[in-house]
Protein backbone atom coordinates (compact mmCIF):
# COMPACT_ATOMS: atom_id res chain seq x y z
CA UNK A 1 88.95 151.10 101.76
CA UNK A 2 86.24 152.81 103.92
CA UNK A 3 87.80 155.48 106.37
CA UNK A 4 86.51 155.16 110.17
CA UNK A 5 86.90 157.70 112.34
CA UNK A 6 87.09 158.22 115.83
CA UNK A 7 84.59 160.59 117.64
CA UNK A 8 87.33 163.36 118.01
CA UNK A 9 88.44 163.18 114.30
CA UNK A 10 84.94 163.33 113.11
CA UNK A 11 84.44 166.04 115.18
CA UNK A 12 87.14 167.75 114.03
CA UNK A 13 85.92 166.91 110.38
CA UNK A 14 82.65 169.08 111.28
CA UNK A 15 84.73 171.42 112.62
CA UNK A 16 86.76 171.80 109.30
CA UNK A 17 83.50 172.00 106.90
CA UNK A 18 82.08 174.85 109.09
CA UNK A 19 84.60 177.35 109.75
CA UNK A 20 86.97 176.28 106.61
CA UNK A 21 84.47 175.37 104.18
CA UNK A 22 81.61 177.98 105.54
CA UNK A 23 79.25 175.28 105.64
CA UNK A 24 76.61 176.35 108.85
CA UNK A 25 76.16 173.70 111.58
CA UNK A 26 72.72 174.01 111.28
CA UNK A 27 73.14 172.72 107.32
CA UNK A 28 75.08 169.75 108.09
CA UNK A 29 72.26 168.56 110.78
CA UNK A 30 69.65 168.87 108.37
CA UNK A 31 71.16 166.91 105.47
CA UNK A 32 71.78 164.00 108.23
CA UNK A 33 68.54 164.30 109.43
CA UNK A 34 66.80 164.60 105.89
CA UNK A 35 69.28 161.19 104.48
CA UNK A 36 68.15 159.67 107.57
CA UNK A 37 64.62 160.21 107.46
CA UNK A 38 65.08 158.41 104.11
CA UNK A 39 66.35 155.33 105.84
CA UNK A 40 63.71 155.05 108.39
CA UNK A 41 61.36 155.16 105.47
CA UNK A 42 62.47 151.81 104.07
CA UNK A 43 62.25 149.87 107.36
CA UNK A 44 59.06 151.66 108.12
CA UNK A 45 57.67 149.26 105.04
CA UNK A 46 53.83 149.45 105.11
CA UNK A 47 53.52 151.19 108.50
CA UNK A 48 53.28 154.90 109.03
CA UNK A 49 53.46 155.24 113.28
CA UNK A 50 56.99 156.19 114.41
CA UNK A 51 58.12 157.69 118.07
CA UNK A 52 61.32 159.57 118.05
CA UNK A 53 63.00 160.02 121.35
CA UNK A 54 65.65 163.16 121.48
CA UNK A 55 67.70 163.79 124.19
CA UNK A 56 68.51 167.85 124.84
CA UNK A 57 72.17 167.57 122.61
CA UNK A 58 72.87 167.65 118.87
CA UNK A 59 71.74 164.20 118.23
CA UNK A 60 68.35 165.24 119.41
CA UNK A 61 68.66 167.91 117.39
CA UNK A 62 69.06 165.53 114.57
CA UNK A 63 66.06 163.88 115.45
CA UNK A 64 63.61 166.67 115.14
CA UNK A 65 64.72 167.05 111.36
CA UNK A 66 64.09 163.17 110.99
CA UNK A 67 60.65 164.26 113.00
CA UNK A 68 60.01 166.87 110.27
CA UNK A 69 60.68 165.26 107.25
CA UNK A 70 58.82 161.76 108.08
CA UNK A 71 56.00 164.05 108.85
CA UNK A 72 56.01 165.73 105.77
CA UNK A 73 55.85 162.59 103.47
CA UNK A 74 52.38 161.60 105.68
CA UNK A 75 53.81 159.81 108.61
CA UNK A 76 52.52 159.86 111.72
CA UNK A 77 55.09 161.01 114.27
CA UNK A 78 55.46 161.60 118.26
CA UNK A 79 58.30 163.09 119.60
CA UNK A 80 59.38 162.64 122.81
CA UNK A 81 62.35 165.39 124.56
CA UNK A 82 64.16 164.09 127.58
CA UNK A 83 64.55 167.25 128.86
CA UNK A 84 62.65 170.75 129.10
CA UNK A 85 62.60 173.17 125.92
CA UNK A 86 65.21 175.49 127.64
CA UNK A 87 67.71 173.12 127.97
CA UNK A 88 68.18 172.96 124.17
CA UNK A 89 70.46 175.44 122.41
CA UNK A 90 71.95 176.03 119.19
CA UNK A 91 70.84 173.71 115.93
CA UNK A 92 68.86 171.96 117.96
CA UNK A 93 67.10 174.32 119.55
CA UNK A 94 66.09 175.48 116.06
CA UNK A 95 65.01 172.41 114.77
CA UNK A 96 62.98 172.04 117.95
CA UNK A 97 61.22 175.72 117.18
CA UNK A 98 60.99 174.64 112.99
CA UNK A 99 59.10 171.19 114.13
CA UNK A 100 56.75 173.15 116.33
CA UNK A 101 56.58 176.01 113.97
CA UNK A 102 55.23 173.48 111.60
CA UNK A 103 52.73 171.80 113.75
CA UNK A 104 54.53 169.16 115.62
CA UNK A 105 54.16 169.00 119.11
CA UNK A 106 56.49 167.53 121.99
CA UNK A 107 55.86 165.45 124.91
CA UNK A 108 58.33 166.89 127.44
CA UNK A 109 59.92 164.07 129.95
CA UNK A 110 62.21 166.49 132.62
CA UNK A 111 61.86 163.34 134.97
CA UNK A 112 62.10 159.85 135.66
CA UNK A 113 58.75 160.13 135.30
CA UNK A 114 58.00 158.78 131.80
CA UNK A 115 54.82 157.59 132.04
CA UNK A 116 53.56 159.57 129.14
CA UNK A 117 56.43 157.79 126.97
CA UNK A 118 53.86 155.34 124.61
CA UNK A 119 55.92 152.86 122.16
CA UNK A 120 53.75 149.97 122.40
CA UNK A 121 51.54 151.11 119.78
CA UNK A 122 54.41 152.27 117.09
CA UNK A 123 55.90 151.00 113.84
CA UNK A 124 59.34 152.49 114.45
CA UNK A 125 61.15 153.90 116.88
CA UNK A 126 64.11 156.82 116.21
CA UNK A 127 66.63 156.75 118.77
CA UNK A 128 67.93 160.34 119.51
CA UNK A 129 69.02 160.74 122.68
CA UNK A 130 72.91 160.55 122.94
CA UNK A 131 75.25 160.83 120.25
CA UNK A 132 79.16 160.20 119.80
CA UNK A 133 80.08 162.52 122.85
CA UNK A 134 78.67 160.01 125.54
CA UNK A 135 81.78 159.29 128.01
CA UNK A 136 79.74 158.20 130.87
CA UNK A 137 77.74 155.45 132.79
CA UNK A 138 73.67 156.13 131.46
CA UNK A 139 71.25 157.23 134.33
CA UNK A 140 68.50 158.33 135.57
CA UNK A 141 65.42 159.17 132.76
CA UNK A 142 67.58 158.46 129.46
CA UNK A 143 68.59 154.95 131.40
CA UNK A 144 64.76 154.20 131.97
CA UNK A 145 63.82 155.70 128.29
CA UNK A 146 66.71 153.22 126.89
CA UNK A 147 65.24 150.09 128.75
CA UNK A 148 61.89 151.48 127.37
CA UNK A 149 63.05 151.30 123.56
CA UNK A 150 64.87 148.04 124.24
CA UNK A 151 61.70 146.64 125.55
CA UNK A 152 59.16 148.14 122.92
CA UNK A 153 59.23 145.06 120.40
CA UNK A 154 59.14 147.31 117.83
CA UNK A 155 62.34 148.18 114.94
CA UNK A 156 64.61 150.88 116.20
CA UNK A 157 66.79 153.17 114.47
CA UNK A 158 69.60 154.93 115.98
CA UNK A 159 70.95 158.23 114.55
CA UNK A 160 75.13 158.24 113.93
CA UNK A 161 75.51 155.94 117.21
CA UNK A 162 73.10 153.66 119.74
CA UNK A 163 72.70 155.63 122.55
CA UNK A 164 74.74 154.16 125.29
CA UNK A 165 77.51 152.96 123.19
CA UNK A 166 80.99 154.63 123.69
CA UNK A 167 82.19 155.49 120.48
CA UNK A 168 85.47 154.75 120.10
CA UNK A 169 85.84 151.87 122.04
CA UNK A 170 82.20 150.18 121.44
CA UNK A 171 81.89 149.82 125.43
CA UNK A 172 78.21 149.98 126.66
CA UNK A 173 78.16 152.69 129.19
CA UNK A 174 75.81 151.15 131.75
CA UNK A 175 72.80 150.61 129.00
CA UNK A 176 72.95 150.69 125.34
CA UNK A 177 69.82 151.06 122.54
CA UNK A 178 69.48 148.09 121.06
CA UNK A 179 68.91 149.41 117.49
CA UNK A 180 67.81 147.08 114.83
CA UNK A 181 69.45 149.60 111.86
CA UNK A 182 71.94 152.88 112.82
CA UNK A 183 72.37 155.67 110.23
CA UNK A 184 75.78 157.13 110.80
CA UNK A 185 76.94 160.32 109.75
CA UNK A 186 79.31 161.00 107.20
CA UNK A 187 81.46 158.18 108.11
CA UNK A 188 81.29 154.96 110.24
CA UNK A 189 82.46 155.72 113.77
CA UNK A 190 84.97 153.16 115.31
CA UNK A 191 82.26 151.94 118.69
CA UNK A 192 80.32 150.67 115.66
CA UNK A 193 82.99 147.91 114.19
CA UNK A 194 83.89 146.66 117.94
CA UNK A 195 82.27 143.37 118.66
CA UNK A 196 79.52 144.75 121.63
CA UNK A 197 79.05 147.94 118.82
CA UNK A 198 78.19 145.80 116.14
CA UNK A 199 75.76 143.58 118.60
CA UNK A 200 73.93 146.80 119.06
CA UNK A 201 74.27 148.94 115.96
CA UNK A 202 72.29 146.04 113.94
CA UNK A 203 72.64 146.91 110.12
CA UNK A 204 74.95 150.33 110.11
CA UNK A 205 74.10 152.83 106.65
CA UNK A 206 76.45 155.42 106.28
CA UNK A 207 74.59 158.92 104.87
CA UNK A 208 76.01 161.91 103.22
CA UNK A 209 76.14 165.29 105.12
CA UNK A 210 77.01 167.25 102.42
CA UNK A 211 80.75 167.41 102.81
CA UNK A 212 82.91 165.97 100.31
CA UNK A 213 84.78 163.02 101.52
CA UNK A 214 88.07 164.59 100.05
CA UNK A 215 87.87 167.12 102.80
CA UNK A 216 88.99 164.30 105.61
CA UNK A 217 92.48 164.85 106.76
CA UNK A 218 92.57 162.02 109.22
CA UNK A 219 91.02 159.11 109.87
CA UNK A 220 91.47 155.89 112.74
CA UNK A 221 91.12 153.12 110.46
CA UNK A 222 89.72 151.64 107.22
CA UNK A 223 87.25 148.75 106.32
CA UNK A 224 88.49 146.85 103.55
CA UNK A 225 86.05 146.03 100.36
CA UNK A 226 85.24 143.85 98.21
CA UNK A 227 87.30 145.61 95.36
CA UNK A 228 90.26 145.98 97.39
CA UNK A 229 90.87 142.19 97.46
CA UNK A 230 89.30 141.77 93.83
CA UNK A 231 92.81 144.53 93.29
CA UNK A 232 95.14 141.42 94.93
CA UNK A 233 94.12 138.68 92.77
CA UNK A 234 96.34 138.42 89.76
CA UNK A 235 95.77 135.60 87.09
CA UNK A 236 97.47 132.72 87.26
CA UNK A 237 99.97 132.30 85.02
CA UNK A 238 99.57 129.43 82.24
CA UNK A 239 103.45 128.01 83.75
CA UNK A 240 102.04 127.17 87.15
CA UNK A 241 102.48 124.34 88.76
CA UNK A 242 102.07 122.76 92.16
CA UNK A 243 104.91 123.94 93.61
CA UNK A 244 105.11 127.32 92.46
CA UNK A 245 101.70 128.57 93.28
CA UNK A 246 102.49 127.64 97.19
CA UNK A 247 104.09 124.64 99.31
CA UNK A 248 101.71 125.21 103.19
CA UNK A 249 102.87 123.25 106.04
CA UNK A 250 100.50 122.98 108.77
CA UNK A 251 102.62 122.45 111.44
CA UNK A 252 99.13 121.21 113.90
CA UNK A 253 97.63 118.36 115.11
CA UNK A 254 97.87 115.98 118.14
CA UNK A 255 95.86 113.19 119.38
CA UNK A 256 92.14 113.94 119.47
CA UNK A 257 92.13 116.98 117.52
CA UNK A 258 93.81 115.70 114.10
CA UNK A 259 90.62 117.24 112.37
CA UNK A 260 91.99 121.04 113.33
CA UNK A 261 95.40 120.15 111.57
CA UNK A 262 93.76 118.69 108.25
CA UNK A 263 91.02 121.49 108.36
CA UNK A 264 93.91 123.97 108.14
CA UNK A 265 95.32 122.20 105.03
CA UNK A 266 91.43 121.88 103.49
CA UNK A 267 91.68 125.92 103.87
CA UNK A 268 95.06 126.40 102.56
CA UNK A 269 94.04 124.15 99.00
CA UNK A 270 91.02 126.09 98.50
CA UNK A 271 92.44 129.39 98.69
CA UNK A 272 94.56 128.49 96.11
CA UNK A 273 97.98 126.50 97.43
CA UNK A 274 99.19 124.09 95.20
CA UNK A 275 100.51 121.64 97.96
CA UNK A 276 99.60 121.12 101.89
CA UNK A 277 101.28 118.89 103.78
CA UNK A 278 100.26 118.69 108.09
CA UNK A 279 103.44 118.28 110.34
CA UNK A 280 102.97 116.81 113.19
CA UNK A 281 103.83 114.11 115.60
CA UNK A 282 103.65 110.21 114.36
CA UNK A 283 100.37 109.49 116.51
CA UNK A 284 98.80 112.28 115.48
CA UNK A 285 99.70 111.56 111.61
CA UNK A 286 98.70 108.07 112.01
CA UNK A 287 94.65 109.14 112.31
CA UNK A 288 95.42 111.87 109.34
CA UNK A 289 96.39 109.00 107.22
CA UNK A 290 93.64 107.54 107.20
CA UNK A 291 91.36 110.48 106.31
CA UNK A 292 93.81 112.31 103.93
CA UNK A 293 93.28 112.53 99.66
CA UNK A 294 95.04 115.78 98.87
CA UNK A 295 96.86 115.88 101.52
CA UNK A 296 99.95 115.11 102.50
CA UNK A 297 101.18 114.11 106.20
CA UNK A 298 105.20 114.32 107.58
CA UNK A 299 106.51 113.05 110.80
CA UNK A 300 108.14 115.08 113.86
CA UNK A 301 110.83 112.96 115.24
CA UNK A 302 110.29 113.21 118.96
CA UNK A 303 113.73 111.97 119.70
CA UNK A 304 115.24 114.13 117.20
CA UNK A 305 112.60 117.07 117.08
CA UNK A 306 114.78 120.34 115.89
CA UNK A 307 116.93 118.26 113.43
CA UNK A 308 113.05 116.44 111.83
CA UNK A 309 111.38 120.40 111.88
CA UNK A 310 113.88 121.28 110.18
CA UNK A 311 114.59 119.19 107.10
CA UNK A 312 110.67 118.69 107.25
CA UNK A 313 110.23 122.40 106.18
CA UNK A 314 112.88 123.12 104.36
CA UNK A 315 110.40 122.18 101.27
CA UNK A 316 107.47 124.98 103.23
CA UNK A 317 106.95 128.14 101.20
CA UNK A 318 104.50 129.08 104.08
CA UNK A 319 103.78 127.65 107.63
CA UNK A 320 100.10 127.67 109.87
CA UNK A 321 101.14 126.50 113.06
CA UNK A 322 98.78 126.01 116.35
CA UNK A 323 95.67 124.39 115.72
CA UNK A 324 95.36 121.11 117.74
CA UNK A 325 99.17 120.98 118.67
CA UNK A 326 98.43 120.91 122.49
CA UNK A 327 99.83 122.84 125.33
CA UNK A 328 102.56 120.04 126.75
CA UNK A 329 106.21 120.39 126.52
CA UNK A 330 106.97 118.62 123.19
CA UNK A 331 104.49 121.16 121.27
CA UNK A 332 106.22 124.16 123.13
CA UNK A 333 109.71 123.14 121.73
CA UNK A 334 108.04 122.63 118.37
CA UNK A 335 106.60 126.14 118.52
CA UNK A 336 109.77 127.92 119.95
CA UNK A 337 111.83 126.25 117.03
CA UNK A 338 109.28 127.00 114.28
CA UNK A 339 108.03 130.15 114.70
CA UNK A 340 111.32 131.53 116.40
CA UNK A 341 113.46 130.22 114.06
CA UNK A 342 112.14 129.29 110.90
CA UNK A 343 112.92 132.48 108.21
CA UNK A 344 109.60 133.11 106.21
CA UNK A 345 106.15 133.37 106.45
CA UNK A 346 104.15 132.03 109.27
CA UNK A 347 100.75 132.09 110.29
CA UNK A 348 100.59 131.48 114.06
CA UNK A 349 96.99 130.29 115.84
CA UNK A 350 95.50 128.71 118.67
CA UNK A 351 98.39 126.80 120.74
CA UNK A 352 100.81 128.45 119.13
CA UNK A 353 99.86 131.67 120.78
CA UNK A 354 99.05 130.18 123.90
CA UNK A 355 102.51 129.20 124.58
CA UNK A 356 103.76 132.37 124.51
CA UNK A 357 101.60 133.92 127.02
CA UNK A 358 103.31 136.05 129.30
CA UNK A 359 106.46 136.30 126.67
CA UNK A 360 104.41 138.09 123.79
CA UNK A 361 107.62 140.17 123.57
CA UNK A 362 110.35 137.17 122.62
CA UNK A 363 107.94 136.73 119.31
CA UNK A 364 109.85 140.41 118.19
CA UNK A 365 112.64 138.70 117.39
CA UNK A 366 111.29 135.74 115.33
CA UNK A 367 112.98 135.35 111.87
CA UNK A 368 110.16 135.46 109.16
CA UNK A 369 107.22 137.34 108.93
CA UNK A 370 104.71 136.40 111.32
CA UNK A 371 100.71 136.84 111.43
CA UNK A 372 98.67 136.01 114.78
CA UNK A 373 95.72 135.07 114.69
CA UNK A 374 94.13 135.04 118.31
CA UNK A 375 90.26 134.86 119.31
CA UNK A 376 89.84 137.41 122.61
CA UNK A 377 90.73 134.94 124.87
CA UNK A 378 94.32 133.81 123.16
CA UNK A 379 95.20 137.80 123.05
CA UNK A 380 94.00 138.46 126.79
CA UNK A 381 96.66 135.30 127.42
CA UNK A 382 99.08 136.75 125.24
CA UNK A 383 99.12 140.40 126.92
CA UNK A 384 98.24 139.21 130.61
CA UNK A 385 95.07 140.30 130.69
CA UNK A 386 91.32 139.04 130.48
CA UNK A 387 89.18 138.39 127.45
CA UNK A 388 86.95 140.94 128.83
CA UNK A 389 89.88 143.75 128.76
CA UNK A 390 90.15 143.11 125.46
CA UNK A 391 87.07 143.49 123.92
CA UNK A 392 86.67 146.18 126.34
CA UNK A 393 88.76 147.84 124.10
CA UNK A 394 89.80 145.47 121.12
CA UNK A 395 91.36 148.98 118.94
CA UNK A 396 93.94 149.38 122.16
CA UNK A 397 94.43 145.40 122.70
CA UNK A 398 95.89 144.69 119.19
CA UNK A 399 97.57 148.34 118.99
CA UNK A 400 99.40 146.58 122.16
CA UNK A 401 100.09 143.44 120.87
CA UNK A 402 101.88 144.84 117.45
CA UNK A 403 103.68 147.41 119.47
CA UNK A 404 105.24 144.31 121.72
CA UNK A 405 105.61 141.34 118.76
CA UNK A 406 106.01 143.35 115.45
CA UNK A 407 103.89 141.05 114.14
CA UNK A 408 100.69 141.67 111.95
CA UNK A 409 97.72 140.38 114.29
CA UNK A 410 94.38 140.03 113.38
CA UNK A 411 91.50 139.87 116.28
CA UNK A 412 88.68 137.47 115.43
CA UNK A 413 85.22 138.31 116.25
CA UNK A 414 82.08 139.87 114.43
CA UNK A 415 83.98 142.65 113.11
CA UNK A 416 87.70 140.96 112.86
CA UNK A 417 90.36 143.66 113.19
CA UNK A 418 93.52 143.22 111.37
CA UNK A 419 96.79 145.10 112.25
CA UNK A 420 100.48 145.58 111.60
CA UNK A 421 103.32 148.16 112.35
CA UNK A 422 103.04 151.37 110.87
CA UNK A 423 99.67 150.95 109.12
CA UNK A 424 96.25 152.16 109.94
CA UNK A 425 93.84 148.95 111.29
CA UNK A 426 91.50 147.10 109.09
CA UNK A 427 88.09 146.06 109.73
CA UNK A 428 86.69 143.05 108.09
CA UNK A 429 82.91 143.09 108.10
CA UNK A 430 82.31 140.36 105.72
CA UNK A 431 80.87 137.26 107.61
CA UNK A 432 77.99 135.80 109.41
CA UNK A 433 76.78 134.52 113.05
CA UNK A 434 76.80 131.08 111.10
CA UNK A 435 80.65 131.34 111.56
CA UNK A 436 80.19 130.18 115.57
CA UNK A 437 81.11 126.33 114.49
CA UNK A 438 84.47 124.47 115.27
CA UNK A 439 86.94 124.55 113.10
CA UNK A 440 86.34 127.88 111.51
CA UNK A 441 89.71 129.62 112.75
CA UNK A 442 91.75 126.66 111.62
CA UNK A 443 90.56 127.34 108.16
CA UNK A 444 90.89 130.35 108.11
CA UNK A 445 94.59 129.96 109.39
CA UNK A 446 95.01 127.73 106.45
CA UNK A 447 93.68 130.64 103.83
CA UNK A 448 96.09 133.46 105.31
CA UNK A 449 99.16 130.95 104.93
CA UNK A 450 98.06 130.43 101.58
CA UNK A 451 97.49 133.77 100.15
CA UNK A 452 101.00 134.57 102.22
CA UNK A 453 102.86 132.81 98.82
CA UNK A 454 101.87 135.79 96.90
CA UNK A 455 101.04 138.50 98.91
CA UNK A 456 102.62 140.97 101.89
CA UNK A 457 101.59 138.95 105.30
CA UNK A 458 99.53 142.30 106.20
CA UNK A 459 97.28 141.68 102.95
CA UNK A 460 97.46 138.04 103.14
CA UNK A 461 95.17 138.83 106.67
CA UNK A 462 93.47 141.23 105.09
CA UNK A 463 92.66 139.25 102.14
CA UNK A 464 91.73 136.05 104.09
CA UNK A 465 89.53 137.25 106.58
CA UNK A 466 87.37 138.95 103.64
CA UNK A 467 87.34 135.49 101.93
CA UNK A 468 86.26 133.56 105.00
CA UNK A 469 83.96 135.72 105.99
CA UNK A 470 82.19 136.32 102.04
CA UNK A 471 82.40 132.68 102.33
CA UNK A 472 80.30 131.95 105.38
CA UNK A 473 77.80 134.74 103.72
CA UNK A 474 77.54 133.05 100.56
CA UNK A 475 76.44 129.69 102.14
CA UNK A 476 73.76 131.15 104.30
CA UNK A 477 72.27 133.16 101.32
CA UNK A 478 72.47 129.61 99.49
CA UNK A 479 71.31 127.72 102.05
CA UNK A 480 68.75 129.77 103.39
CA UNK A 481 70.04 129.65 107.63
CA UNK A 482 71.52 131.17 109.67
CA UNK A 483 73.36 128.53 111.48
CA UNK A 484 74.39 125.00 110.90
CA UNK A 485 77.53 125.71 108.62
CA UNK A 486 80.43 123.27 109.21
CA UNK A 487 84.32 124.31 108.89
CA UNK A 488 85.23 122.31 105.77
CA UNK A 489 82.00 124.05 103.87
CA UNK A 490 83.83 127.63 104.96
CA UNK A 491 87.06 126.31 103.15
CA UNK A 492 84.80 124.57 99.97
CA UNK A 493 82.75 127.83 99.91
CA UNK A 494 86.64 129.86 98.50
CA UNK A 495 87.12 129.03 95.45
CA UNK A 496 83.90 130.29 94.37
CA UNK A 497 84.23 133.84 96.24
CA UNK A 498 88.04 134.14 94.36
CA UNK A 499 86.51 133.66 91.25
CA UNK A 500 83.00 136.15 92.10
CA UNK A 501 85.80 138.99 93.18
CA UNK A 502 87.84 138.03 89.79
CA UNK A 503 84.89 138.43 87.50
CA UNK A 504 83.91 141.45 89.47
């Protein structure tokens, strides 16, 4: 895992490596500056023009030691400082003096005049002007500079954080840089792994500062890797058979939406379950019928509906309930009896979630394990607030939602965040924007309930959002796009990423 930390844990991690470890302020800046310089040299390509923009704080600071280095490997560099000379202090104030001491010069922009600010004719531009303390609404001459850089046409790199982006949360604070690549120091930051941060953060390279990593005391959360879910895949043993590797019911479906419940038991075989059978009412399991090879269908009996869930799933080593089940009564009495009452594993989505909206706190008591699995809009229902709240502030929303269910709950979205009582969050960044298609939540509700036969529910999320997401990456490297992926490719596209993380 990858520790994240928040803005007043990383500051506290500077802290630590100055007065603890004698490292000087000044030396940290200049080994992010110098590792970051680096980095703008490989999207620079086969251009040499870049314009770095510093604001009168630290992360200015940082950019006049990007300044200096790109200038002395032949680069041709402007920097611009959103402020007069004496409002600088400290380590940036010295880089300021060692840029000019060395030849630079600086354009000086005091107003909202900025006029003299030139990025049209520029390979690059180096965004410097606010760093991880920003707790405030942008204005005034760094607003206008920040439209200016958005507007340029031209790559942008932003040092530890876009300017404009709060950094724990992710929030844009009035404007935010929209940065093509960020270089973040020492560790990634949380603002960067929230679904607006990662719109605006681009492609996010974490440098060295020259403080060892085994120094960090704390951290906020962790992003899982590749080799942490290669860890969770054990052989399968020569005995196995059909029912021992995994028995999912996917307890989904209804009328006009029989493809979510069969696209849930597509996922659950590819990830490895040796049987899926979809649950659902006989109208519904009529259509699936029809369309079903591996598998297997079993009728709800409305006029007996406890007494039918119940033998029905006596056979389930795992359940994915939600997808497609609809919102009317008869699905709510299925849901309350399943995911209430059934004791073991269950993977709750879509309806399922919806139906306890405004009672997240009756799903503490559920027998089982359970794992939610809401988009932004199922959690806002589930808490009582709005979508926008949430991803507003999606670390808080799912801290909230485990505090009230006791449930593991993993938030989709760019950067899916994955929870669960007394652990640190998870980020999954595995995926792609190809993953905007229908039907891509109800597989990947069908590959948590099947890793949830062999592993904790809190890894089985973990472990299934990296596989749906490497997934979705692997077909757009194949295929060559960038859209036009289809659910049941996401769920044919496992097998092959269990068997890359094996070998690996």
């Amino acid at each position: 895992m990858i520790a994240v930390l928040s803005r007043e844990q990383m500051r506290a991690f500077d802290q630590h490596a100055i007065t603890k470890c004698k490292v000087p302020s000044v030396v940290l800046m200049e080994n992010a500056g110098r590792n970051a310089a680096e980095v703008v040299e490989g999207v620079l390509a086969l251009g040499s023009r870049v314009a770095v923009v510093c604001g009168p704080g630290n992360n200015g600071g940082d950019g006049f030691v990007v300044a200096r280095h790109l200038a002395a490997s032949g680069n041709d560099v402007t920097v611009y400082l959103l402020a007069e000379a004496r409002k600088l202090s400290g380590d940036a104030l010295l880089n300021h003096d060692a840029w000019l001491g060395l030849g630079g010069a600086v354009t000086y922009l005091p107003t909202e005049d900025l006029s003299a600010l030139e990025l049209g004719d520029v390979d690059v531009i180096v965004d410097g002007i606010f760093g991880t303390g920003l707790d405030r609404d942008v204005g005034g001459r760094q607003r206008i500079a920040i439209e200016r850089i958005n507007a340029a046409g031209v790559p942008v790199v932003a040092l530890d954080i876009p300017s404009g982006l709060h950094a724990n949360t992710g929030a844009v604070l009035g404007v935010a840089v929209d940065a093509d690549v960020t270089v973040t120091f020492a560790h990634p930051k949380l603002g960067l792994l929230t679904s607006a941060g990662a719109a605006h953060a681009g492609e996010v390279h974490v440098v060295d500062i020259g403080v060892p990593a085994e120094l960090l005391h704390d951290h906020a959360a962790e992003i899982v890797e590749a080799s942490d879910v290669a860890a969770l895949l054990e052989p399968r043993p020569i005995d196995a058979h059909k029912v021992s590797v995994g028995h999912v019911f996917a307890v989904a479906g209804s009328a006009g939406k029989t493809g979510a419940a069969l696209l849930v038991a597509r996922g659950a075989l590819r990830a490895g379950a040796g049987l899926a059978t979809v649950c659902t009412f006989p109208d519904a399991a009529d259509s699936i019928d029809l369309r079903a090879l591996e598998e297997m269908t079993a009728r709800i009996d409305p006029n007996a509906l406890e007494s039918s869930l119940d033998e029905i799933l006596s056979r389930a080593g795992a359940i994915a309930i939600g997808p497609g089940l609809g919102l009317d009564e008869r699905a709510r009495r299925v849901v309350d009896h399943v995911v209430l009452g059934w004791d073991g594993p269950k993977v709750v989505d879509a309806d399922a979630i919806s139906h306890f909206a405004g009672r997240a706190a009756e799903l503490a008591r559920a027998k089982g394990s359970l794992v939610l699995t809401p988009h932004p809009g199922e959690l806002g229902r589930l808490l009582g607030i709005e979508s926008k709240d949430v991803e507003a502030d999606r670390f808080a929303a799912v801290a909230r939602a485990v505090e009230l269910t006791g449930a593991v709950v993993l938030l989709k979205g760019p950067r899916t965040l994955i929870a669960a009582p007394g652990e640190l969050p998870v980020v999954n960044v595995s995926g792609a924007p190809a993953l905007a298609t229908g039907g891509a939540g109800d597989v990947l509700t069908g590959i948590i309930a099947a890793l949830c036969s062999t592993l904790a529910p809190r890894w089985a999320a973990i472990a299934g959002a990296y596989v749906h997401g490497a997934s979705a990456e692997e077909w757009c490297e194949r295929v060559g796009a960038d859209r036009g992926l289809v659910a049941h490719e996401i769920a044919d596209g496992v097998p092959a990423v269990l068997a890359k993380l094996r070998s690996e």
